[in-house]
PDB file of N, CA and C in Angstrom:
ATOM      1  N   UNK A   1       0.576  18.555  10.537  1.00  0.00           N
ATOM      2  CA  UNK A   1       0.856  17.477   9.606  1.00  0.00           C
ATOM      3  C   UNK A   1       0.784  16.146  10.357  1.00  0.00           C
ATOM      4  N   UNK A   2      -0.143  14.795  10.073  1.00  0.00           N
ATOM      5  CA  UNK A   2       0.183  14.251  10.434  1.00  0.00           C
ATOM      6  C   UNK A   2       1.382  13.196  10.445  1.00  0.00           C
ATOM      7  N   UNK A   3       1.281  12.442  11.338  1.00  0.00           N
ATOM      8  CA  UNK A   3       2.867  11.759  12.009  1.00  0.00           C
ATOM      9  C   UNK A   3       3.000  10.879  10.712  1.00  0.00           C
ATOM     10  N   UNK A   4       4.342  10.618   9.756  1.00  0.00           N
ATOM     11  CA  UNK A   4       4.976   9.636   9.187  1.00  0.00           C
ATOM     12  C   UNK A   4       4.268   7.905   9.498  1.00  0.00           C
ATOM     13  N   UNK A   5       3.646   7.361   8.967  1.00  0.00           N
ATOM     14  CA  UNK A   5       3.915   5.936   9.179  1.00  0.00           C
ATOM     15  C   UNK A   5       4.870   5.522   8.176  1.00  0.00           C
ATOM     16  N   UNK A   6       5.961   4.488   9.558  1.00  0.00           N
ATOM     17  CA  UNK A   6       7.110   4.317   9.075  1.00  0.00           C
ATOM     18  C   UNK A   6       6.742   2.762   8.079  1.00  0.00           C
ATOM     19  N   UNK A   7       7.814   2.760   7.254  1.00  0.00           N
ATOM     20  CA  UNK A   7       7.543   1.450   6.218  1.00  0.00           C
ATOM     21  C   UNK A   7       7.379   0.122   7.187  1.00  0.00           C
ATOM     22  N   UNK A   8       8.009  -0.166   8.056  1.00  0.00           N
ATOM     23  CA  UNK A   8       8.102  -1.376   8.884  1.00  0.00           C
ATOM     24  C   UNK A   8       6.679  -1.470   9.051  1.00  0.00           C
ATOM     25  N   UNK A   9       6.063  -0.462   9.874  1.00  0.00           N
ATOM     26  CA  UNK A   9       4.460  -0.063  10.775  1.00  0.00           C
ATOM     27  C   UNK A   9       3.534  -0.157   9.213  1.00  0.00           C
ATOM     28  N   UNK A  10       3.481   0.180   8.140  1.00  0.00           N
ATOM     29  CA  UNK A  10       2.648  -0.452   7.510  1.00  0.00           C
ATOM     30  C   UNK A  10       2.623  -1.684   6.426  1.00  0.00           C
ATOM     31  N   UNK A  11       4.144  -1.513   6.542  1.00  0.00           N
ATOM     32  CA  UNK A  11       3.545  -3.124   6.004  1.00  0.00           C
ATOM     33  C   UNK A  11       3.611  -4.335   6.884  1.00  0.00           C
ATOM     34  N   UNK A  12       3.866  -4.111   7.933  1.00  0.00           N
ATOM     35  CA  UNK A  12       2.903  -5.375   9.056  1.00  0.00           C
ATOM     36  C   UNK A  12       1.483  -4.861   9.337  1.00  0.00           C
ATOM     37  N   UNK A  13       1.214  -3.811   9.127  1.00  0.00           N
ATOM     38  CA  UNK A  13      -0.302  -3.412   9.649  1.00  0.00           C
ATOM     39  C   UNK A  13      -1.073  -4.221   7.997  1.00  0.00           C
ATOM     40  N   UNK A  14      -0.460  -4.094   6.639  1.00  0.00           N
ATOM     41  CA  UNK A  14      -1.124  -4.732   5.549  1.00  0.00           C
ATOM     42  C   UNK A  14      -1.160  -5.841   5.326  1.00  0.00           C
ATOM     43  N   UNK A  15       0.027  -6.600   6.189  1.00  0.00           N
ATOM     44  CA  UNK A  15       0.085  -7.937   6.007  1.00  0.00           C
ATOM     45  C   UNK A  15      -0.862  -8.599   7.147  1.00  0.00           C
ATOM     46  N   UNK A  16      -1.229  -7.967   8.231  1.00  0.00           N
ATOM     47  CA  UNK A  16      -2.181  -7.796   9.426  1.00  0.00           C
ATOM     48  C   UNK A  16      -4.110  -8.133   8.550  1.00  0.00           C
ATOM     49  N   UNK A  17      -3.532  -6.745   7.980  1.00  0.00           N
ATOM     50  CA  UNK A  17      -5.181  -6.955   7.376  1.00  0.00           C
ATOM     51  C   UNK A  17      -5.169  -8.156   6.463  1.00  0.00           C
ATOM     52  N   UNK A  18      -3.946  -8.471   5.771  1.00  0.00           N
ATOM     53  CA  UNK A  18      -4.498  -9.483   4.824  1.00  0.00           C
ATOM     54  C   UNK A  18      -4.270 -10.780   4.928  1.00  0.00           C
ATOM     55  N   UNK A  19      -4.345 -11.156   6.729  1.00  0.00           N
ATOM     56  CA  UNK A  19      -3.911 -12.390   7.024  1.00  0.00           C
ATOM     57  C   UNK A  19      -5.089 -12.444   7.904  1.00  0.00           C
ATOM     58  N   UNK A  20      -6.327 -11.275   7.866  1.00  0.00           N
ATOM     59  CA  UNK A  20      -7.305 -11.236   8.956  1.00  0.00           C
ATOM     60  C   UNK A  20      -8.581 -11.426   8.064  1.00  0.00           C
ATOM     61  N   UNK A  21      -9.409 -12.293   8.911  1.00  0.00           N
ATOM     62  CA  UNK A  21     -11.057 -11.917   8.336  1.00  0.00           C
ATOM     63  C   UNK A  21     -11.797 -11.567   8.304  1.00  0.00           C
ATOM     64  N   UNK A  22     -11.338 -10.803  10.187  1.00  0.00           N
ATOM     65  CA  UNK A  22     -11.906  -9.471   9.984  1.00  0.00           C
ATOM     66  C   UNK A  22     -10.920  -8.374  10.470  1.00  0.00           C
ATOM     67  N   UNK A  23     -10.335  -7.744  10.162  1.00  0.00           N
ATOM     68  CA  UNK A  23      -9.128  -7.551  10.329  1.00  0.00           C
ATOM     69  C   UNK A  23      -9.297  -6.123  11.641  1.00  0.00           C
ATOM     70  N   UNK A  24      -8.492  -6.248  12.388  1.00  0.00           N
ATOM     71  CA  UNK A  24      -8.594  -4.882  13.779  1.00  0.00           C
ATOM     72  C   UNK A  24      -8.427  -3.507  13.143  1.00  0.00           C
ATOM     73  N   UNK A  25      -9.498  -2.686  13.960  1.00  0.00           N
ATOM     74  CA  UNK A  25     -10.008  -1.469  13.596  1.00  0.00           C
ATOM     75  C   UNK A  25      -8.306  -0.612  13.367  1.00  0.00           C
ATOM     76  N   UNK A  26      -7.279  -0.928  14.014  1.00  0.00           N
ATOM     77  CA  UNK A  26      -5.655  -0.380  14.480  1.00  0.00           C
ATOM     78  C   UNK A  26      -5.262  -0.990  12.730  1.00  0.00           C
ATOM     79  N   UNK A  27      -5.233  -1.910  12.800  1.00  0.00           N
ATOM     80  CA  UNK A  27      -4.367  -2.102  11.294  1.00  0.00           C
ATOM     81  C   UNK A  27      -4.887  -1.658  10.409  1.00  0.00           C
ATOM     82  N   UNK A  28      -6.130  -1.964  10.044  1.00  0.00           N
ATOM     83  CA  UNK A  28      -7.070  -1.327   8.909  1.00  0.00           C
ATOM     84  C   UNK A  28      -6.914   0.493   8.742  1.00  0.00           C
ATOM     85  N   UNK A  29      -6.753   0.701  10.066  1.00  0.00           N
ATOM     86  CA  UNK A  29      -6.633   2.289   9.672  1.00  0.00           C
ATOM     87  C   UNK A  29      -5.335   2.715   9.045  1.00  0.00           C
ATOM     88  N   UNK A  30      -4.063   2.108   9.937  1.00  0.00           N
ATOM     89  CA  UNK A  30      -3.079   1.885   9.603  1.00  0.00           C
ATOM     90  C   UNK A  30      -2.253   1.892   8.436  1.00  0.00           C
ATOM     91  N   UNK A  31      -3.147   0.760   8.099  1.00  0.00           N
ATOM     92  CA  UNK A  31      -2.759   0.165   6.535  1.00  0.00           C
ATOM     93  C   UNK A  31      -3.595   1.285   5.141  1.00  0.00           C
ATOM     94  N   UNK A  32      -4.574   1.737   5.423  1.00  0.00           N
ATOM     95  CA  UNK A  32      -4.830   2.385   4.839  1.00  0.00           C
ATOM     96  C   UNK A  32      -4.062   4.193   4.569  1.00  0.00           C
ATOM     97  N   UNK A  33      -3.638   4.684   6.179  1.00  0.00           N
ATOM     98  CA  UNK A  33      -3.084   5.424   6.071  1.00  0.00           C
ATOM     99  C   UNK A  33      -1.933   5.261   5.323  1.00  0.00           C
ATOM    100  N   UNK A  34      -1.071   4.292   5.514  1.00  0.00           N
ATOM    101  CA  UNK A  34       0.112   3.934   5.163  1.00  0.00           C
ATOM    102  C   UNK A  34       0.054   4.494   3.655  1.00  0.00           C
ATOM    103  N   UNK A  35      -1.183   3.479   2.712  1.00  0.00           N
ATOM    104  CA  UNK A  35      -1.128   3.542   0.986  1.00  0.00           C
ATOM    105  C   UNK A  35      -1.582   5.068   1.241  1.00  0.00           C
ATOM    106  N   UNK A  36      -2.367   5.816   2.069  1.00  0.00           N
ATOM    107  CA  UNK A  36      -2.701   7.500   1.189  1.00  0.00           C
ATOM    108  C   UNK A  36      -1.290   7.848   1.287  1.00  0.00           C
ATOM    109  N   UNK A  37      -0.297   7.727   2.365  1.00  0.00           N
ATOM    110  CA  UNK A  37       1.031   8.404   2.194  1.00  0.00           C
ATOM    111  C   UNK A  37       1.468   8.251   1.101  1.00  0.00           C
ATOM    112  N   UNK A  38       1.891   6.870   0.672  1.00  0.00           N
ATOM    113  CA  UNK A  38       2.230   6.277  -0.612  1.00  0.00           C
ATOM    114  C   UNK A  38       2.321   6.827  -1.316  1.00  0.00           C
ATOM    115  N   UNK A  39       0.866   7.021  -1.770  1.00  0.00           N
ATOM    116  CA  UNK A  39      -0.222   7.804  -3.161  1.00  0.00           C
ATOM    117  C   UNK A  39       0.197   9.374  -3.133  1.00  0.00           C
ATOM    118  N   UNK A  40       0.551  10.040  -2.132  1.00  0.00           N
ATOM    119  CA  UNK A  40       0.568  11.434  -2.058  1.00  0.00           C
ATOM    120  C   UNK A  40       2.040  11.792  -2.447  1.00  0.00           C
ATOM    121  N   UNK A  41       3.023  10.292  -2.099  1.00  0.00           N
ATOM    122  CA  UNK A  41       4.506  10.515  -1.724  1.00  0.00           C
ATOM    123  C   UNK A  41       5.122  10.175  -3.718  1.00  0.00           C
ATOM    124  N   UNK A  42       3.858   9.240  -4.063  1.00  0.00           N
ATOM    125  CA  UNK A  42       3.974   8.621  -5.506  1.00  0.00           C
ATOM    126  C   UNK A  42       3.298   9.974  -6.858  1.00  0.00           C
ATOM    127  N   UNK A  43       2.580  10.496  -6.535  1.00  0.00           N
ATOM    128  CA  UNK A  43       2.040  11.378  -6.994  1.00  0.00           C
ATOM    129  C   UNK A  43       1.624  12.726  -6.697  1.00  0.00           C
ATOM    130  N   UNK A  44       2.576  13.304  -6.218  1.00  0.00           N
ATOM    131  CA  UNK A  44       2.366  14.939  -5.496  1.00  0.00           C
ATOM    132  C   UNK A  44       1.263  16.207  -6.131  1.00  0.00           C
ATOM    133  N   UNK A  45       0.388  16.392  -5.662  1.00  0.00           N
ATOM    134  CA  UNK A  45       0.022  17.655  -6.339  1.00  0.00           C
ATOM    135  C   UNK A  45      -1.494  17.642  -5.140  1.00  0.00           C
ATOM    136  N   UNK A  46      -2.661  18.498  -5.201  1.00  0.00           N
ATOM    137  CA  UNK A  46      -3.916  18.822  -5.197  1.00  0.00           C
ATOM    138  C   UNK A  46      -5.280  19.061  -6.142  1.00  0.00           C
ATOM    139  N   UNK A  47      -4.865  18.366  -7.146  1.00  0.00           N
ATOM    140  CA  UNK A  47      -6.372  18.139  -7.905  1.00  0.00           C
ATOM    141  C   UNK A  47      -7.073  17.296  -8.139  1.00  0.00           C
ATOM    142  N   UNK A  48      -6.591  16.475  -7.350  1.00  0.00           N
ATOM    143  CA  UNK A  48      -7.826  15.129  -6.972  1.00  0.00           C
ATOM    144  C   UNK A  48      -7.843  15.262  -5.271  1.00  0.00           C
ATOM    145  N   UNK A  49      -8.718  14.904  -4.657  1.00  0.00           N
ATOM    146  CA  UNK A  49      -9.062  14.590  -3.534  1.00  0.00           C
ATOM    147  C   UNK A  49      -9.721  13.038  -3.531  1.00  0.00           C
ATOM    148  N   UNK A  50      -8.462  12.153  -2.274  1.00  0.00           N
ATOM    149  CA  UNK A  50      -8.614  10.500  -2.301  1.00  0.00           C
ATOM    150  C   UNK A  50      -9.339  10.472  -0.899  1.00  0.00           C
ATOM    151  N   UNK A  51     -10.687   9.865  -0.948  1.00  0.00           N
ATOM    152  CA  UNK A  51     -11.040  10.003   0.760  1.00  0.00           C
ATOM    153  C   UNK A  51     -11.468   8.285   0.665  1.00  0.00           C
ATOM    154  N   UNK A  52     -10.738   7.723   2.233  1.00  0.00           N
ATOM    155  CA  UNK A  52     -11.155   6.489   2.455  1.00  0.00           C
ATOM    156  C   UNK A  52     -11.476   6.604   4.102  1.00  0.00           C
ATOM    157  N   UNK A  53     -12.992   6.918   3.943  1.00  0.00           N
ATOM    158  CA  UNK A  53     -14.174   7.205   5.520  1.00  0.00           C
ATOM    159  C   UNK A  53     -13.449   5.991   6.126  1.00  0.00           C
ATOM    160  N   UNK A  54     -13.520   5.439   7.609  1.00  0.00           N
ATOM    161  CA  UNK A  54     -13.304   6.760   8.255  1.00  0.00           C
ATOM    162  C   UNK A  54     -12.136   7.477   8.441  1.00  0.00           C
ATOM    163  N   UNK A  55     -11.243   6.520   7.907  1.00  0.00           N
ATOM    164  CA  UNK A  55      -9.719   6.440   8.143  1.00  0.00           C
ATOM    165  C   UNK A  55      -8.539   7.590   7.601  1.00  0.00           C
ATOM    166  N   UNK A  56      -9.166   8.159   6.506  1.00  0.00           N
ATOM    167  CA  UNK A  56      -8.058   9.540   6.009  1.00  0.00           C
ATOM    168  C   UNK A  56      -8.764   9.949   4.656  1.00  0.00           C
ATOM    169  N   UNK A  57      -7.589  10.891   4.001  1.00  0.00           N
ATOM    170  CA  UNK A  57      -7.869  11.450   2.680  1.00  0.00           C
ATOM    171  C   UNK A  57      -6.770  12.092   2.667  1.00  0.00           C
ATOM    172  N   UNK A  58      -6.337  12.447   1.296  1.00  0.00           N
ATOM    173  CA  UNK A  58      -5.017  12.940   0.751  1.00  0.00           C
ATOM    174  C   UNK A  58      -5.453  13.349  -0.862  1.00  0.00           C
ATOM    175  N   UNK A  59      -4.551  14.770  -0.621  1.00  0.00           N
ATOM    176  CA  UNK A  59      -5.239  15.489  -2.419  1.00  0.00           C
ATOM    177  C   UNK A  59      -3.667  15.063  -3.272  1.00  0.00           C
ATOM    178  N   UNK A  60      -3.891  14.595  -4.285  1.00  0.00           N
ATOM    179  CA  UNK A  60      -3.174  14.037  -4.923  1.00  0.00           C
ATOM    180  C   UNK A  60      -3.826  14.856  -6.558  1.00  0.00           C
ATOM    181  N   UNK A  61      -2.066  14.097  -7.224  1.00  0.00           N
ATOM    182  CA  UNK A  61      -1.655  14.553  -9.080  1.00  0.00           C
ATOM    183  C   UNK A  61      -2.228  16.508  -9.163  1.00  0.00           C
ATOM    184  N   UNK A  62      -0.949  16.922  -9.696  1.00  0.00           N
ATOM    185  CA  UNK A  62      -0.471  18.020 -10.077  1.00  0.00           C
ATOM    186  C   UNK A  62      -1.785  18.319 -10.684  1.00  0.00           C
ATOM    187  N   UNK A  63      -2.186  20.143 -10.271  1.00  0.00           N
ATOM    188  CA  UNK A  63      -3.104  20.572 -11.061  1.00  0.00           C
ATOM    189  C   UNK A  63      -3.124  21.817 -10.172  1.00  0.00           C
ATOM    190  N   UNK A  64      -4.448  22.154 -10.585  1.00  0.00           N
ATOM    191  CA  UNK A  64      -4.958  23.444  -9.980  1.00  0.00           C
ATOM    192  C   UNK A  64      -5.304  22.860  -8.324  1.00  0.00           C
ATOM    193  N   UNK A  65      -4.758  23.872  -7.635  1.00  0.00           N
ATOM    194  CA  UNK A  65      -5.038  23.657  -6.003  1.00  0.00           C
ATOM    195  C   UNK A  65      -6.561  24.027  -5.550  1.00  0.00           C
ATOM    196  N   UNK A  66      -7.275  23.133  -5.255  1.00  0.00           N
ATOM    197  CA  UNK A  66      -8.446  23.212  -4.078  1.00  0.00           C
ATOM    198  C   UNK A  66      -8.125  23.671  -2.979  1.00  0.00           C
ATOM    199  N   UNK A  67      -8.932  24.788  -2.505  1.00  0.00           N
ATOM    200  CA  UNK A  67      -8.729  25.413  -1.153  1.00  0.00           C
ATOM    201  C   UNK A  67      -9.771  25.435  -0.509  1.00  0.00           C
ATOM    202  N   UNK A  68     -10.888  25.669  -1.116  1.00  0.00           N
ATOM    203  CA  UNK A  68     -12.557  25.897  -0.221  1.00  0.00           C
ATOM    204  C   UNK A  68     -13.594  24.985  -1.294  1.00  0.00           C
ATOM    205  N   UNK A  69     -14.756  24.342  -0.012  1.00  0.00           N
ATOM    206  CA  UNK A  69     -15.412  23.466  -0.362  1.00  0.00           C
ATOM    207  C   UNK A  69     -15.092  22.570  -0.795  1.00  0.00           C
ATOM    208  N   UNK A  70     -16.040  22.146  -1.203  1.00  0.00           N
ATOM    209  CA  UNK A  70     -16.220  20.462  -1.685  1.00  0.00           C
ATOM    210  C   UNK A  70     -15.082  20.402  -2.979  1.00  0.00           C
ATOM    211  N   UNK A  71     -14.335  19.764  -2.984  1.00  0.00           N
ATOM    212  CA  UNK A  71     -12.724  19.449  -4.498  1.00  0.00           C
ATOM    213  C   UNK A  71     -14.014  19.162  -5.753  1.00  0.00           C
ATOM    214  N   UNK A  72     -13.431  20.160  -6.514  1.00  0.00           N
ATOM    215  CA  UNK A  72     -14.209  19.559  -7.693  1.00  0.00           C
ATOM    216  C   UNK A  72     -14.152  17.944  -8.466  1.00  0.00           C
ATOM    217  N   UNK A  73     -12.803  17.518  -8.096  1.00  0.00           N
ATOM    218  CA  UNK A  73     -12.319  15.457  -8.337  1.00  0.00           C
ATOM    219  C   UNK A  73     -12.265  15.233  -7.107  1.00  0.00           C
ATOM    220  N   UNK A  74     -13.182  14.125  -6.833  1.00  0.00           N
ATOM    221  CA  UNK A  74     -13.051  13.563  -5.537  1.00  0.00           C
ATOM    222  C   UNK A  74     -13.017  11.992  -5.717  1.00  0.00           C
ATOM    223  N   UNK A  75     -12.445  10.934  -5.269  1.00  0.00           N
ATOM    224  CA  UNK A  75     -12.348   9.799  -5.300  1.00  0.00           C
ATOM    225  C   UNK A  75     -12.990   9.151  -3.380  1.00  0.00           C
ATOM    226  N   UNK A  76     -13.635   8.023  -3.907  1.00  0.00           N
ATOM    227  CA  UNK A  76     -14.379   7.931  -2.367  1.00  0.00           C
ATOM    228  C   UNK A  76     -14.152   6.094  -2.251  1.00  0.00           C
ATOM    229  N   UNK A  77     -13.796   5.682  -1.389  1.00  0.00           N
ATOM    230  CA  UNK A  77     -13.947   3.894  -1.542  1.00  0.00           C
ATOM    231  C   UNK A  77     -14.197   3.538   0.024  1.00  0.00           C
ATOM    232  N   UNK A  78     -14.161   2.608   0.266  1.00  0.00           N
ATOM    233  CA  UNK A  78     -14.112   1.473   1.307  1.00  0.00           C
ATOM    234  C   UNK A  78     -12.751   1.706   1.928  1.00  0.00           C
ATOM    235  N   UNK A  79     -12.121   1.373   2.752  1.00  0.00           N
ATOM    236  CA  UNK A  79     -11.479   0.990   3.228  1.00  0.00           C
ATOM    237  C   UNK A  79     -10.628  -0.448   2.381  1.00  0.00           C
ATOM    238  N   UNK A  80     -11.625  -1.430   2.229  1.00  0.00           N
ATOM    239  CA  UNK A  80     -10.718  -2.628   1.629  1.00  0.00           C
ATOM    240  C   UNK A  80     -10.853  -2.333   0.378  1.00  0.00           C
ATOM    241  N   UNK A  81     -11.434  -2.068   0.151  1.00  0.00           N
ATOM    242  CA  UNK A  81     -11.389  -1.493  -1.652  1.00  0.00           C
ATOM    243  C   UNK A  81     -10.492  -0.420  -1.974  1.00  0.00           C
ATOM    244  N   UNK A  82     -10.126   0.393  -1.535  1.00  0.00           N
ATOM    245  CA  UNK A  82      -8.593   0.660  -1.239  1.00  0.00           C
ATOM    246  C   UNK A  82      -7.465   0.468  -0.911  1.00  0.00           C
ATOM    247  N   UNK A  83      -7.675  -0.576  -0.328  1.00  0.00           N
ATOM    248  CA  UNK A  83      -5.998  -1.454   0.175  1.00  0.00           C
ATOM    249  C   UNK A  83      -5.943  -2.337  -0.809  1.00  0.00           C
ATOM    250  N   UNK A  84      -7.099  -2.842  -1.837  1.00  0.00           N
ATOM    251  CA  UNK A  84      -7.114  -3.856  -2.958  1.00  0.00           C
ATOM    252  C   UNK A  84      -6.487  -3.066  -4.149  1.00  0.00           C
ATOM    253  N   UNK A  85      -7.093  -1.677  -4.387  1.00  0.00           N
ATOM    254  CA  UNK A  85      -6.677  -1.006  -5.305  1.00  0.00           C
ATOM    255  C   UNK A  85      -5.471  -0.692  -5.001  1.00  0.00           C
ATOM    256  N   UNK A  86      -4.527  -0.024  -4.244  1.00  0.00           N
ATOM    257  CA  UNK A  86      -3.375   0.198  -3.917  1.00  0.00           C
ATOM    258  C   UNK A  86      -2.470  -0.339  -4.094  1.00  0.00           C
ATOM    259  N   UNK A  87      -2.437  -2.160  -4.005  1.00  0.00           N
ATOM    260  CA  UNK A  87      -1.454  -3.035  -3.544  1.00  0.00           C
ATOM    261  C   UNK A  87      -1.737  -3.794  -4.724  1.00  0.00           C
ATOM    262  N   UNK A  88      -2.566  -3.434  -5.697  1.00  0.00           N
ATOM    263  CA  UNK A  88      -2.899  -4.192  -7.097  1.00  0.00           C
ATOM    264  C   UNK A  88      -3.480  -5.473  -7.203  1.00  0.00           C
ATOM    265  N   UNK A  89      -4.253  -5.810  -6.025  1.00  0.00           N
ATOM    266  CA  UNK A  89      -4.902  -6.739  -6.186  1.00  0.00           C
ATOM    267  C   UNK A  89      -6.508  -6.680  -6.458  1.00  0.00           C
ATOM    268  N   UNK A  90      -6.701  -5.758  -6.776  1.00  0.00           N
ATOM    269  CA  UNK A  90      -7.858  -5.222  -7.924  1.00  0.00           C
ATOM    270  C   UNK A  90      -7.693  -3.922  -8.511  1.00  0.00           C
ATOM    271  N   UNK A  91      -8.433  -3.936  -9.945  1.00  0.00           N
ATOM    272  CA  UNK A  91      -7.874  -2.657 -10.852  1.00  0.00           C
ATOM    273  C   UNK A  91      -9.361  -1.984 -10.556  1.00  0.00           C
ATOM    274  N   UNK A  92      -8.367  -0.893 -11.250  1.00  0.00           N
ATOM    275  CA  UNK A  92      -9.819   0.476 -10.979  1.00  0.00           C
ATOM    276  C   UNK A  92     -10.981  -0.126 -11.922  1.00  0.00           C
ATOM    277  N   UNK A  93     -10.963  -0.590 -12.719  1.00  0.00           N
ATOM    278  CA  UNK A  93     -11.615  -1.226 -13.688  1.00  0.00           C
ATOM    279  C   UNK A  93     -12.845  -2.124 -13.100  1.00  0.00           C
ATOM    280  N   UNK A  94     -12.652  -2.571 -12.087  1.00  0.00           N
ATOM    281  CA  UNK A  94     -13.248  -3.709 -11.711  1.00  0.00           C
ATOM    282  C   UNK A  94     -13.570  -3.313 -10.490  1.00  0.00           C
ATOM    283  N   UNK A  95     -13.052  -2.010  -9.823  1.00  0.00           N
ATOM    284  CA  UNK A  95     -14.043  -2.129  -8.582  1.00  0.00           C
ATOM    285  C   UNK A  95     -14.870  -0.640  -8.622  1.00  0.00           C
ATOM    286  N   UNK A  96     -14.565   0.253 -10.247  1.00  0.00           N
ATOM    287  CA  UNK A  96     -15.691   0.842 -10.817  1.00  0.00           C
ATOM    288  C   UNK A  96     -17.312   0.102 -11.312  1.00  0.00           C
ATOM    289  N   UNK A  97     -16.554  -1.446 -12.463  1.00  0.00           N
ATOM    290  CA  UNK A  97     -17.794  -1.955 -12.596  1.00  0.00           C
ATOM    291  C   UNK A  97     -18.646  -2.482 -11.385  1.00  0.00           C
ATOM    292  N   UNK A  98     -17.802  -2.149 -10.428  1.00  0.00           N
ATOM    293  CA  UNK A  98     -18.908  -2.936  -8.860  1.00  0.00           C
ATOM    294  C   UNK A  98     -19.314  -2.124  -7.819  1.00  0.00           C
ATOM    295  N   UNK A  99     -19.301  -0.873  -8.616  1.00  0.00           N
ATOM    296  CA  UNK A  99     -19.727   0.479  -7.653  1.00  0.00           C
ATOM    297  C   UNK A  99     -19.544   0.532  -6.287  1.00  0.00           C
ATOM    298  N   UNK A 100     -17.586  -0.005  -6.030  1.00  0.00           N
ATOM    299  CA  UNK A 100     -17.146   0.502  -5.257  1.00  0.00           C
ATOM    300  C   UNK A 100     -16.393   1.528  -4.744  1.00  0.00           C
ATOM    301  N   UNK A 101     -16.248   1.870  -5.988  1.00  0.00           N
ATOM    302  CA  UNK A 101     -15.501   3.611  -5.794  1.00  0.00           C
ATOM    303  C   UNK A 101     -16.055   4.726  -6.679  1.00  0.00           C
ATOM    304  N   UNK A 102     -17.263   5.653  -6.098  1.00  0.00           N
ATOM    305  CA  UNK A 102     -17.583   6.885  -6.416  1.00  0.00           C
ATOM    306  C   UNK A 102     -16.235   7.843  -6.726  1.00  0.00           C
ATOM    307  N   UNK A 103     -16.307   8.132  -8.181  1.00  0.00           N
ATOM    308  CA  UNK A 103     -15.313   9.214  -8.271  1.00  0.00           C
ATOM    309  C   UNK A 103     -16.244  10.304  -9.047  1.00  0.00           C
ATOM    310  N   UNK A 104     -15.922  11.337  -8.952  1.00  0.00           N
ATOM    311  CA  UNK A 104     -16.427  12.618  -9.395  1.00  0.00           C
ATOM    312  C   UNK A 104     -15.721  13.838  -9.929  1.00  0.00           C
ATOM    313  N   UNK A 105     -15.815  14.634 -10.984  1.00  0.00           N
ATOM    314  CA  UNK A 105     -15.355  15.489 -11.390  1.00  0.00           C
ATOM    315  C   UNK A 105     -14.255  15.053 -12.798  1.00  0.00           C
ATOM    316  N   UNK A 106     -13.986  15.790 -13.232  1.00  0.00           N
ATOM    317  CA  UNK A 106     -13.170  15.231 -14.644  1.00  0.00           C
ATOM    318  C   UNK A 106     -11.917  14.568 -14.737  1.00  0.00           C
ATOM    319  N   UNK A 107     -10.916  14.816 -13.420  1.00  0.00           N
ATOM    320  CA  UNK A 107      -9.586  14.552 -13.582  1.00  0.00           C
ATOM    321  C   UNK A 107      -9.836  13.242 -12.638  1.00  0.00           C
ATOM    322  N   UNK A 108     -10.894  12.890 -11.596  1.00  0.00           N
ATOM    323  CA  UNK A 108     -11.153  12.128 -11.015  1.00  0.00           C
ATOM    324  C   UNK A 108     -10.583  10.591 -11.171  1.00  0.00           C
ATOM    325  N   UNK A 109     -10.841  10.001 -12.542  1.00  0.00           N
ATOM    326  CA  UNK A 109     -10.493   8.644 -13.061  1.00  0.00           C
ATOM    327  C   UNK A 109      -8.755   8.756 -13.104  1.00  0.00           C
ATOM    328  N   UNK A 110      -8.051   9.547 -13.504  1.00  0.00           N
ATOM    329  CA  UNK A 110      -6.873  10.044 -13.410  1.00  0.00           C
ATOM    330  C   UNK A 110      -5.830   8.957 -12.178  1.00  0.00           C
ATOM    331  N   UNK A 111      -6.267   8.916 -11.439  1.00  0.00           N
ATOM    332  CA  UNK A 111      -5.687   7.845 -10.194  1.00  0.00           C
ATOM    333  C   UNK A 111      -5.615   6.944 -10.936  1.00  0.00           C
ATOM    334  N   UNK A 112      -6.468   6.367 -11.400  1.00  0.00           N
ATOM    335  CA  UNK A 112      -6.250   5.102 -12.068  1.00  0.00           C
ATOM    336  C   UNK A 112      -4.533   4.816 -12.814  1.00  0.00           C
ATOM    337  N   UNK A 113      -4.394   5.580 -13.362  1.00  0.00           N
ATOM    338  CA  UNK A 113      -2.379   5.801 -14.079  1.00  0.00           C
ATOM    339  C   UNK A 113      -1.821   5.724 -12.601  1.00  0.00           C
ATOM    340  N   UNK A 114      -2.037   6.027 -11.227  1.00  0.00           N
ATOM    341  CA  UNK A 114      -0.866   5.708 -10.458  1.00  0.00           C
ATOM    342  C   UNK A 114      -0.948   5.042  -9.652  1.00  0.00           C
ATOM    343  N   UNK A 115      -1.920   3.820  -9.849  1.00  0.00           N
ATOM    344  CA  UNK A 115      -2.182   2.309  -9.037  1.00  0.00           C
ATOM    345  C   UNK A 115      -1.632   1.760  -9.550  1.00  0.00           C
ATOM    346  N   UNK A 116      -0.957   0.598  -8.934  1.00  0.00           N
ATOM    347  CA  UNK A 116      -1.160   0.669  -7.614  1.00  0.00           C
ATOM    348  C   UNK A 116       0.331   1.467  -7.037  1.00  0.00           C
ATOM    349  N   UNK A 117      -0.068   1.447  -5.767  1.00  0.00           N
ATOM    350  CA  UNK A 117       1.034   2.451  -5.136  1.00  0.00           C
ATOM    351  C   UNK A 117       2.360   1.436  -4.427  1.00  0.00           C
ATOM    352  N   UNK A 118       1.831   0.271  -3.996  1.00  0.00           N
ATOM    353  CA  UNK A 118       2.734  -0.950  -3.984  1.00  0.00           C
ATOM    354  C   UNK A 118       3.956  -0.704  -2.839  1.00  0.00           C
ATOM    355  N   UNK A 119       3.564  -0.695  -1.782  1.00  0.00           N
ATOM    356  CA  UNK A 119       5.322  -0.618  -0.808  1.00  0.00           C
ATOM    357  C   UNK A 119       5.964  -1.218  -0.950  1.00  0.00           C
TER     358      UNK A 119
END
């Protein structure tokens, strides 16, 4: 399992990224790990799969459990297009119409009800 990031450690690593222009490879991962905890800690289950390359992924909202291969719901973004969606400073709405987040499979859009995740 990986290690806890504690609340202090990400929200200076988010306030890091969002005081940066280009923000260090350490916070960005950081900060991103921080919101999948969030998201997993806000919405428990395995029938979506949240992947933000290169930095993590977390299977999230109650359903049938994925065990082998590819998750039939998979959600895919950026890095900052995930710390935007998370912290509600862009809706799923708007960084679907800008084909920044590939989602796939039926329950997929489903995330959308538990953005943002907000520390």
């Amino acid at each position: 399992m990986p290690r806890k990031i504690t609340t202090d450690d990400g929200r200076a690593a988010l306030a890091a990224v969002r005081d940066a222009d280009a923000p260090a490879r350490t916070d960005l991962a950081t900060a991103v790990r921080y919101l999948l905890q969030l998201l997993a800690e806000k919405a428990p289950g395995n029938s979506v799969e949240v992947r933000v390359p290169p930095f993590g992924a977390t299977q999230v909202i109650q359903g049938p459990r994925h065990t082998r291969g590819t998750p039939p719901n998979v959600v895919e973004t950026d890095p900052l297009t995930w710390i935007a969606l998370a912290t509600g400073d862009e809706t799923w709405d708007a960084a679907v119409a800008a084909s920044r987040i590939s989602a796939s499979g039926t329950r997929a859009a489903e995330l959308a009800a538990v953005l943002p995740v907000r520390p």
